[in-house]
N, C-alpha and C. Protein backbone atom coordinates (compact mmCIF):
# COMPACT_ATOMS: atom_id res chain seq x y z
N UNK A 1 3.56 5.27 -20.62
CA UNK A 1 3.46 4.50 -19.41
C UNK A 1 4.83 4.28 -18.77
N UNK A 2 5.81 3.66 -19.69
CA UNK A 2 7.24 4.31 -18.96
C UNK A 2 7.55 5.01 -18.46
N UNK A 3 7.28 6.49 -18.81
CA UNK A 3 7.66 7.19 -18.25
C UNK A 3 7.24 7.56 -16.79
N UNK A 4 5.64 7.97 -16.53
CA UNK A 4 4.87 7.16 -15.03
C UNK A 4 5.44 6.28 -14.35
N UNK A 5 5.75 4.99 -15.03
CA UNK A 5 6.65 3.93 -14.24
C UNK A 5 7.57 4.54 -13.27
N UNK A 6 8.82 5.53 -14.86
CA UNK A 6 10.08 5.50 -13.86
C UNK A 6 9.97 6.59 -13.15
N UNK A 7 8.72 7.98 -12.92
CA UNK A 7 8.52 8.61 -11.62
C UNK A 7 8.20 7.85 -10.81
N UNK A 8 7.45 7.35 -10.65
CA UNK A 8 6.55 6.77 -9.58
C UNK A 8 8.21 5.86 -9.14
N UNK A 9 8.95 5.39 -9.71
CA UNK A 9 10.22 4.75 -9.12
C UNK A 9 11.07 6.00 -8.42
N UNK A 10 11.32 6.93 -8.91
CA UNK A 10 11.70 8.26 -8.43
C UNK A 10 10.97 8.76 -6.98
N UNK A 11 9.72 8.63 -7.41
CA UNK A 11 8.95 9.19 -6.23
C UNK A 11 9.41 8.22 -5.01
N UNK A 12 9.41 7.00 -5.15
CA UNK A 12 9.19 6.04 -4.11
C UNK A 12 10.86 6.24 -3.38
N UNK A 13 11.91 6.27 -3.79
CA UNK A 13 12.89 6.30 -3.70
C UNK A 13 13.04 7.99 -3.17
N UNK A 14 12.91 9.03 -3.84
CA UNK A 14 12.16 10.08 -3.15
C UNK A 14 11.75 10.35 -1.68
N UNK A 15 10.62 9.56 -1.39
CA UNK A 15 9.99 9.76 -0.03
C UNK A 15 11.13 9.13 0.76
N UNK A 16 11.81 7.88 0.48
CA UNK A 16 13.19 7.04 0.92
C UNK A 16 13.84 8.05 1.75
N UNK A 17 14.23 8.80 0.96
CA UNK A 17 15.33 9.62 1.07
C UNK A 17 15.19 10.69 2.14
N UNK A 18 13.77 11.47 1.97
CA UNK A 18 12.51 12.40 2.74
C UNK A 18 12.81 11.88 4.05
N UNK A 19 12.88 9.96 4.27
CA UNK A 19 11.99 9.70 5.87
C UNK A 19 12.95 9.30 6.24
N UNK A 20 14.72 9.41 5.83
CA UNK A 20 16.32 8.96 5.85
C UNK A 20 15.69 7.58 6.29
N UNK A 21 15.43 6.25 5.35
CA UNK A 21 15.83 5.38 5.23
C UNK A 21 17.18 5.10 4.76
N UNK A 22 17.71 3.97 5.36
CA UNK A 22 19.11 3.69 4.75
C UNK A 22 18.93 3.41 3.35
N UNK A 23 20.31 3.98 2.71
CA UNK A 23 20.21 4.24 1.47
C UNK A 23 20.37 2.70 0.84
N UNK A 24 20.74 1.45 1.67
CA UNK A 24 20.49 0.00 1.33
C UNK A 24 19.20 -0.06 0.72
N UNK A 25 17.71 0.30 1.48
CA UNK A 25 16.59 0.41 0.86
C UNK A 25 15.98 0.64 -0.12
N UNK A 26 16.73 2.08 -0.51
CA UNK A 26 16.15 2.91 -1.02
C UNK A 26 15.63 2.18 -2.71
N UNK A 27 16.64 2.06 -3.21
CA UNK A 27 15.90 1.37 -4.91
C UNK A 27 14.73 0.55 -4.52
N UNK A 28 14.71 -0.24 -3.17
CA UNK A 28 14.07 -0.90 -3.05
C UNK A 28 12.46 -0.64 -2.96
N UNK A 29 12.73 0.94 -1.95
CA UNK A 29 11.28 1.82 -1.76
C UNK A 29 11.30 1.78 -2.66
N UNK A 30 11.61 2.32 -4.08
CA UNK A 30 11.20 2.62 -5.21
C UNK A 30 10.66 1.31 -6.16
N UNK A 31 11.61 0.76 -6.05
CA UNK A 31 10.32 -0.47 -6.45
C UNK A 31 8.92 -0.80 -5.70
N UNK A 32 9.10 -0.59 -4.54
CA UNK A 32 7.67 -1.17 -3.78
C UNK A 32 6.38 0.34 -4.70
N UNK A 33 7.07 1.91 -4.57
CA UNK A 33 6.06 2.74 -5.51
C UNK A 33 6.05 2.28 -6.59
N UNK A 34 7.19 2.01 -7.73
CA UNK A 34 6.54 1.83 -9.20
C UNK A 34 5.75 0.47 -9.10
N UNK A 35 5.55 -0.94 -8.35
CA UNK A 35 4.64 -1.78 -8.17
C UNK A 35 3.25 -1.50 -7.97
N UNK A 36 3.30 -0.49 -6.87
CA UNK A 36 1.75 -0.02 -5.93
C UNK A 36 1.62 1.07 -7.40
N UNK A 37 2.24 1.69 -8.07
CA UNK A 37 1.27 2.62 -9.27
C UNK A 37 1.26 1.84 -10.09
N UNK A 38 2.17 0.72 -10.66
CA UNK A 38 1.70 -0.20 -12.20
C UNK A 38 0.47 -0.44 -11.49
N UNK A 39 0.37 -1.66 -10.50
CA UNK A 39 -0.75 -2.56 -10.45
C UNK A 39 -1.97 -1.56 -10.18
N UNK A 40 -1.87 -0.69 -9.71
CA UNK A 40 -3.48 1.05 -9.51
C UNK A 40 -3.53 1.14 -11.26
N UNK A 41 -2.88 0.89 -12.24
CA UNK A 41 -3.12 1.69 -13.49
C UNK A 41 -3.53 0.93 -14.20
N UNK A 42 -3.25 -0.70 -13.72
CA UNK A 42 -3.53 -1.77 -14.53
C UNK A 42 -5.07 -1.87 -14.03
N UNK A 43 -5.61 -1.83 -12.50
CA UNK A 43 -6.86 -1.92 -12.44
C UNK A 43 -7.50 -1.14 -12.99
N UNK A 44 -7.15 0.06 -13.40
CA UNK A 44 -8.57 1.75 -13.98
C UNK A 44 -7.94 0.88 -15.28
N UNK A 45 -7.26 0.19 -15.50
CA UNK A 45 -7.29 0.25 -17.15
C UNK A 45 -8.46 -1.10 -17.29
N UNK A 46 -8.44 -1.63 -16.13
CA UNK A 46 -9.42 -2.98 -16.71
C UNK A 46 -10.98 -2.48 -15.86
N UNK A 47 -11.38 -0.96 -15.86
CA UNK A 47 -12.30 -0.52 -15.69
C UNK A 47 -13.18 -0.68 -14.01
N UNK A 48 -11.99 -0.55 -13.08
CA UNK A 48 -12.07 -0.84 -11.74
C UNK A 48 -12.03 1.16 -11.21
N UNK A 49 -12.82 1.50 -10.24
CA UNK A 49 -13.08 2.63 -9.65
C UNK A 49 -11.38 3.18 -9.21
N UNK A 50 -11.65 4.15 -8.86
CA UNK A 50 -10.25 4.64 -8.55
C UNK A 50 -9.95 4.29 -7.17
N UNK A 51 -11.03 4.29 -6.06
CA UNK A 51 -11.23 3.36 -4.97
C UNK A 51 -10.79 2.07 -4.98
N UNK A 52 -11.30 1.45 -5.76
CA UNK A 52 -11.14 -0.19 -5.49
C UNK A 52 -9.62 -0.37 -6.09
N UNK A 53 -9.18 0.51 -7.20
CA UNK A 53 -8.14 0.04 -7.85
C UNK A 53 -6.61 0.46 -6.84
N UNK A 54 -7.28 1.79 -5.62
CA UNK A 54 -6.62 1.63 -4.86
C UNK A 54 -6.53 0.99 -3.85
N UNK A 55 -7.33 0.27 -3.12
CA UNK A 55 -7.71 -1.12 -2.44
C UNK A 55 -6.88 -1.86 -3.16
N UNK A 56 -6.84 -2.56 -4.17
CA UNK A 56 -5.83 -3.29 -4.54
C UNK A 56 -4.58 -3.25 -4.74
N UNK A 57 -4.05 -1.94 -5.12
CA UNK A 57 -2.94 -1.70 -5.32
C UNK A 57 -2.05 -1.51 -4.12
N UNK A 58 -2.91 -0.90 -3.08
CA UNK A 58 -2.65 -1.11 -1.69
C UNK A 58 -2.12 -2.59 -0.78
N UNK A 59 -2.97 -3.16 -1.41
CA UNK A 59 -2.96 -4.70 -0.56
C UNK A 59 -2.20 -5.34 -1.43
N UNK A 60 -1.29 -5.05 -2.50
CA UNK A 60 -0.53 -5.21 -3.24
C UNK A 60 0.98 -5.23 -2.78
N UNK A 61 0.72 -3.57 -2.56
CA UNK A 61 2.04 -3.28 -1.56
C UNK A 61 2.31 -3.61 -0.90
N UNK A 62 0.96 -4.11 0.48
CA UNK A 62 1.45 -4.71 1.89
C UNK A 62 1.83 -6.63 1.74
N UNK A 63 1.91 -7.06 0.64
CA UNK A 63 2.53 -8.12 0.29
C UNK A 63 3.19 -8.13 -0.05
N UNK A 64 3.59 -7.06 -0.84
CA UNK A 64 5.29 -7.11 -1.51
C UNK A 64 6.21 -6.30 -0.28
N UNK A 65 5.85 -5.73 0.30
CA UNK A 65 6.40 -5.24 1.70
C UNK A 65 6.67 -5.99 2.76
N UNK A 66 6.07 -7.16 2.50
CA UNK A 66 5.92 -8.10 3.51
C UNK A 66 7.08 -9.03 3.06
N UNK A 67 6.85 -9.06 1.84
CA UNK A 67 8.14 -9.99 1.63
C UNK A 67 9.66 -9.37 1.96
N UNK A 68 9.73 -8.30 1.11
CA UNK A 68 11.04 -7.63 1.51
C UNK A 68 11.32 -7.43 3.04
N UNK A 69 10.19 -7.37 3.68
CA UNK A 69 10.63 -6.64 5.21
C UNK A 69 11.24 -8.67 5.60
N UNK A 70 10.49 -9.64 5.13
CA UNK A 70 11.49 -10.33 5.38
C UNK A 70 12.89 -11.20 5.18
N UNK A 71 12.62 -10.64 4.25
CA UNK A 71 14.11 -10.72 3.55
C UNK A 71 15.28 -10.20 3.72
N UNK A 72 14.78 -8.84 4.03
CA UNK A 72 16.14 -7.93 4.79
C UNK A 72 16.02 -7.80 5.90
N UNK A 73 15.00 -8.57 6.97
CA UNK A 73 14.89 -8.23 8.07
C UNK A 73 14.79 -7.13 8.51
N UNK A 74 13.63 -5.98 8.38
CA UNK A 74 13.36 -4.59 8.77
C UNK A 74 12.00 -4.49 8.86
N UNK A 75 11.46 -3.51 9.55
CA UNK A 75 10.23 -3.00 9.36
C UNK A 75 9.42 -3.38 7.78
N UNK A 76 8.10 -3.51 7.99
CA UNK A 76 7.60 -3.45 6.40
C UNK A 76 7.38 -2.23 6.10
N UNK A 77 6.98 -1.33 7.63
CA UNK A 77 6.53 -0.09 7.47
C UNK A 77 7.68 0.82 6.14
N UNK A 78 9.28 0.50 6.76
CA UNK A 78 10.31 0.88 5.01
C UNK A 78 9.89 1.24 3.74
N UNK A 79 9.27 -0.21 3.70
CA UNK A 79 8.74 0.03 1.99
C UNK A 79 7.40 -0.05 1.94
N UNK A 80 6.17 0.15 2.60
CA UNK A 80 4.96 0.74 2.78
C UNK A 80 4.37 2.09 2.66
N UNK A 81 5.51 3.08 3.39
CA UNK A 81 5.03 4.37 3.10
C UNK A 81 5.53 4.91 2.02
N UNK A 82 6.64 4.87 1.54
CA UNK A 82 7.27 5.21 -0.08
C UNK A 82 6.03 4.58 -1.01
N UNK A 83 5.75 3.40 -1.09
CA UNK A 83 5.47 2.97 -1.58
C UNK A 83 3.95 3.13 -2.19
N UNK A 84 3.38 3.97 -1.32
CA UNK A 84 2.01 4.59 -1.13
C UNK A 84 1.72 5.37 -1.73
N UNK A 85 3.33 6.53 -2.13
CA UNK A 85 2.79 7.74 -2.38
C UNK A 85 1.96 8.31 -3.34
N UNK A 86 2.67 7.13 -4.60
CA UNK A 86 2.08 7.53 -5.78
C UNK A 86 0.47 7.03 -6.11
N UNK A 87 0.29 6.38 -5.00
CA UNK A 87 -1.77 6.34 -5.08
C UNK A 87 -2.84 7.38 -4.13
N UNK A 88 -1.66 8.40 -3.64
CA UNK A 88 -2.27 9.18 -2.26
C UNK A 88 -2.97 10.06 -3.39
N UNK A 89 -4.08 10.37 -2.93
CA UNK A 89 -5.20 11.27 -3.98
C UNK A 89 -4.83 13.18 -4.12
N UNK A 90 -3.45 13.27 -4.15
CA UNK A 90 -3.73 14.62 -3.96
C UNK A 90 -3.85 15.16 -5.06
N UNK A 91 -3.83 14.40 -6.47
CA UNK A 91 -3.96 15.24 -7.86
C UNK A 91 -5.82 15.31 -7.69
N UNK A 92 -6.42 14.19 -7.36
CA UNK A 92 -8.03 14.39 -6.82
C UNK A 92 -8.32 15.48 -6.13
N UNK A 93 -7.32 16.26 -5.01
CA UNK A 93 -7.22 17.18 -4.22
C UNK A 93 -7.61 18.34 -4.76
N UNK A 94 -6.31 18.36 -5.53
CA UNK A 94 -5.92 19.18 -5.98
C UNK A 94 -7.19 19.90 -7.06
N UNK A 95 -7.74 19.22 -7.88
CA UNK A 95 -8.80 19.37 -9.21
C UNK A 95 -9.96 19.62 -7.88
N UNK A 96 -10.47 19.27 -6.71
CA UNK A 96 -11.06 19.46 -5.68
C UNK A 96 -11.21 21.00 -5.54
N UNK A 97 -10.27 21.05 -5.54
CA UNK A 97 -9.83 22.63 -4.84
C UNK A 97 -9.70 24.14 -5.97
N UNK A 98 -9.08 23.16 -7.09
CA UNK A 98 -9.20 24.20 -8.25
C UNK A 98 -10.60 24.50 -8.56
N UNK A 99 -11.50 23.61 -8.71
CA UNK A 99 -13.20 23.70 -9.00
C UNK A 99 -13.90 24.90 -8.07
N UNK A 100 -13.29 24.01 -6.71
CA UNK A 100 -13.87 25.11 -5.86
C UNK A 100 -13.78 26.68 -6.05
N UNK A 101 -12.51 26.82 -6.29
CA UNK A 101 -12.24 28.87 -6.30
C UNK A 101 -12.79 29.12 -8.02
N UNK A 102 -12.85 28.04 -8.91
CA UNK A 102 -13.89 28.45 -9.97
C UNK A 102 -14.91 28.52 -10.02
N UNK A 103 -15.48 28.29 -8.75
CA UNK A 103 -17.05 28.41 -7.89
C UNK A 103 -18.05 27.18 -9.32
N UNK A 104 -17.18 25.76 -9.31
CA UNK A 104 -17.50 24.93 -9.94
C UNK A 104 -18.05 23.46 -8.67
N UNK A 105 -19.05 23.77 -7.97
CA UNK A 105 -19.69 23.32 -6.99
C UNK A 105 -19.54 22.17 -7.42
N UNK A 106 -20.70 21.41 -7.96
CA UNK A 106 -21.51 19.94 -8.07
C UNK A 106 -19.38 19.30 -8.98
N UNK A 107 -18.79 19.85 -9.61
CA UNK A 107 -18.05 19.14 -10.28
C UNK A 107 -16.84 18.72 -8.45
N UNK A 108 -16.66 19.71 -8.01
CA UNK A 108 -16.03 20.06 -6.82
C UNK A 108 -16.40 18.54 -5.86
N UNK A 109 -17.51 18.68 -5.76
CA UNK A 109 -17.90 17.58 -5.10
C UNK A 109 -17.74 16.27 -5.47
N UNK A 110 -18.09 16.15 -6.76
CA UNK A 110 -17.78 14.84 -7.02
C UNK A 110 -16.02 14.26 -6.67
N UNK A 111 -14.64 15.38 -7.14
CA UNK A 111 -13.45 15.17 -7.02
C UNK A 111 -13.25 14.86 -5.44
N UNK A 112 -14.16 15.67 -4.94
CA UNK A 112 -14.04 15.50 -3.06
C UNK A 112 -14.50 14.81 -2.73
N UNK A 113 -15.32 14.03 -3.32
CA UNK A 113 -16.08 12.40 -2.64
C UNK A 113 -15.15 11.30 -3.26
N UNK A 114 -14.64 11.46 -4.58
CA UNK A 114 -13.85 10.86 -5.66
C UNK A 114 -12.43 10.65 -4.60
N UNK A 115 -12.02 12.12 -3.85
CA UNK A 115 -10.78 11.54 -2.87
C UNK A 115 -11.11 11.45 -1.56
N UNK A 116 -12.08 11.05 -0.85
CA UNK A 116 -12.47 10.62 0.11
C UNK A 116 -12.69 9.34 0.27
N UNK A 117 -12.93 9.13 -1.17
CA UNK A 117 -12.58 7.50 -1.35
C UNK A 117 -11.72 6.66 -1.47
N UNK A 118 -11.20 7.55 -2.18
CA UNK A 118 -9.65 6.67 -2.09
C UNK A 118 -9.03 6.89 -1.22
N UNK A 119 -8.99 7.96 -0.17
CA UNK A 119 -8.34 8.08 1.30
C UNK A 119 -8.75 7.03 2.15
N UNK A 120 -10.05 6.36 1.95
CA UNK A 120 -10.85 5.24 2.56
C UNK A 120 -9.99 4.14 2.08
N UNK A 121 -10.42 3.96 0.93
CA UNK A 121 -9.56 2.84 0.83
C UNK A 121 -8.31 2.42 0.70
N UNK A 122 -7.27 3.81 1.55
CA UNK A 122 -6.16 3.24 1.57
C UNK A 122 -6.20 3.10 3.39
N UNK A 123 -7.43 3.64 3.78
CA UNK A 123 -7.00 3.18 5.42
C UNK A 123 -7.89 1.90 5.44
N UNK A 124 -8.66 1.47 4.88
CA UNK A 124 -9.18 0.01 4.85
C UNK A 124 -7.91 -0.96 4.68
N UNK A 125 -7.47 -0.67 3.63
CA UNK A 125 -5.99 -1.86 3.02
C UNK A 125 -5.11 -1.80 4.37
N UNK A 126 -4.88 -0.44 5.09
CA UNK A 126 -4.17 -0.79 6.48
C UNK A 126 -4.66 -1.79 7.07
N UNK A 127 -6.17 -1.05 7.60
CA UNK A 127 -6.99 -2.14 8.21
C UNK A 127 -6.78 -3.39 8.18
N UNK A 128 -6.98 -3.86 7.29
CA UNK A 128 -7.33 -5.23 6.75
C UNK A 128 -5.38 -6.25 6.96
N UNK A 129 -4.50 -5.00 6.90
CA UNK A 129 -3.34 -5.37 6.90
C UNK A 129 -3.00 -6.06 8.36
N UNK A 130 -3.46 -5.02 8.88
CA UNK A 130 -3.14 -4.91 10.68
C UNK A 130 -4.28 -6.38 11.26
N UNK A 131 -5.09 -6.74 10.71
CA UNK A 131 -5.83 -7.50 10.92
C UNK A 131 -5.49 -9.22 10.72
N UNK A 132 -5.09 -8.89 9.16
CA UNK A 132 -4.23 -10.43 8.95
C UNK A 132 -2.88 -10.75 9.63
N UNK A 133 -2.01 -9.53 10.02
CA UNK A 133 -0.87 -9.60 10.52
C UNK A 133 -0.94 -10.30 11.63
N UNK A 134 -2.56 -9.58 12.99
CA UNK A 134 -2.21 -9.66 14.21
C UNK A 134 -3.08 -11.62 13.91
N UNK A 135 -3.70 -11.43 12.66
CA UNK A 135 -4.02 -13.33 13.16
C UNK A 135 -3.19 -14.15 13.07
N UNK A 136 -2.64 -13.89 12.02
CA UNK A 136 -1.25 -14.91 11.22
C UNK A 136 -0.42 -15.11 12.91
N UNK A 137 0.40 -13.77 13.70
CA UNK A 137 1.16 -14.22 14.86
C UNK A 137 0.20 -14.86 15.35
N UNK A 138 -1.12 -14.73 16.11
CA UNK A 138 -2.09 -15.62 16.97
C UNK A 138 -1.93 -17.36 16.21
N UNK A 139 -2.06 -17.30 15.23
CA UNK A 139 -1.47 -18.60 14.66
C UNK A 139 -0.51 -19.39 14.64
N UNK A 140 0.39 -18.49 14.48
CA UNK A 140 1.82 -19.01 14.95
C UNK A 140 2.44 -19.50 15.94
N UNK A 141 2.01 -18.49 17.38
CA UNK A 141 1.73 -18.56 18.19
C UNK A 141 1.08 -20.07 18.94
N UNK A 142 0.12 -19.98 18.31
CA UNK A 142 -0.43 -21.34 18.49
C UNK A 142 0.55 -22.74 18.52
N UNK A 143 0.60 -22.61 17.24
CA UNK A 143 1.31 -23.81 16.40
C UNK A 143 2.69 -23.98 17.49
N UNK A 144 3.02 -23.01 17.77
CA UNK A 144 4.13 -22.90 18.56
C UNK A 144 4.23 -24.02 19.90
N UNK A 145 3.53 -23.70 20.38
CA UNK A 145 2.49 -23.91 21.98
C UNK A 145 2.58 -25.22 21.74
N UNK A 146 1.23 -25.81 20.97
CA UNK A 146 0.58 -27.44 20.42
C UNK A 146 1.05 -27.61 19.50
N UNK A 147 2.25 -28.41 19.46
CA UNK A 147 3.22 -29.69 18.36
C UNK A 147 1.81 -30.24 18.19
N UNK A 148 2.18 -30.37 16.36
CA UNK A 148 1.23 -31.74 16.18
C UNK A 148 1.47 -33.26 16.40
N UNK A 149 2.46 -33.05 17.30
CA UNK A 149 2.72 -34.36 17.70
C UNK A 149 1.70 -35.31 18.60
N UNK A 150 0.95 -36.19 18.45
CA UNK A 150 -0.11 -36.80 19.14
C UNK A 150 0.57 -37.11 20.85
N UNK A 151 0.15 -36.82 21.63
CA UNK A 151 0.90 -37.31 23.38
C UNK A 151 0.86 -38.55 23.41
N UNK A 152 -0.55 -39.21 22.76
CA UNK A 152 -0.36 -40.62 23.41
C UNK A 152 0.90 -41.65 22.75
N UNK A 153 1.34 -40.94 21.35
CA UNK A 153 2.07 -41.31 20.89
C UNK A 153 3.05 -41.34 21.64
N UNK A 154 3.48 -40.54 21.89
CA UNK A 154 4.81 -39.77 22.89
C UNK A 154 5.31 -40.32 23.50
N UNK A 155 4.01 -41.05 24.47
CA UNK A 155 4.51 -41.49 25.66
C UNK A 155 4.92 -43.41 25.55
N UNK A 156 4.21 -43.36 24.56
CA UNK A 156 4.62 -45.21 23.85
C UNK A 156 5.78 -45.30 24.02
């Protein structure tokens, strides 16, 4: 499992490097991947779908991304897409595609519904990202506007 760890830290730091983030980031991408693959390995280990465990591991990331993006003041998008890579289904793809030219149909299918799912549920975890983001500002927003300060008080 170490060893997984410290690719998936490689990888993340990796893509860093791929999309020229500043190299300030970069360990950092790599922590946001070895996080988003521990917490995906910890769910299939506590018997969660490869779907859901990427749903979580996803919405994992966009909180720990969220924090760093404010901490260093940058995009979250930085450490979101590094951070992704190591749950993107292409080893599912891949076994997809090998089945296929072994003219291994019904197994084929299952790997191709198997990563259609998890392609789902990493654009749901966007979803759902882009969703809390745009309420949280509408909130803020708010709060901004209407002090809870009472008027009639105010004007005493």
């Amino acid at each position: 499992m170490l060893i997984k760890l410290f690719f998936s830290f490689v990888a993340g730091c990796a893509i860093a490097i791929l999309y020229n983030i500043e190299k300030d980031y970069t360990l950092l991408c790599g922590l946001s991947g070895m996080l988003t693959w521990f917490i995906y390995y910890i769910c299939t280990k506590l018997s969660f779908s490869e779907a859901m465990s990427s749903l979580i591991a996803l919405l994992s990331l966009i909180f720990f991304s969220h924090l760093l993006s404010k901490w260093k003041n940058v995009s979250s998008l930085v450490f979101n897409m590094p951070g992704i890579m190591p749950i993107v289904p292409g080893g599912l793809l891949f076994k997809t595609f090998n089945n296929l030219t072994e003219k291994h149909y019904e197994v084929a299918l299952h790997y191709g519904f198997q990563a259609c799912l998890v392609g789902g549920a990493i654009a749901i975890g966007f979803i759902i990202n882009e969703a809390v983001s745009k309420i949280l500002l509408a909130a803020k927003v708010k709060i901004e506007e209407e002090p809870f300060i009472n008027k009639k008080n105010k004007s005493s």
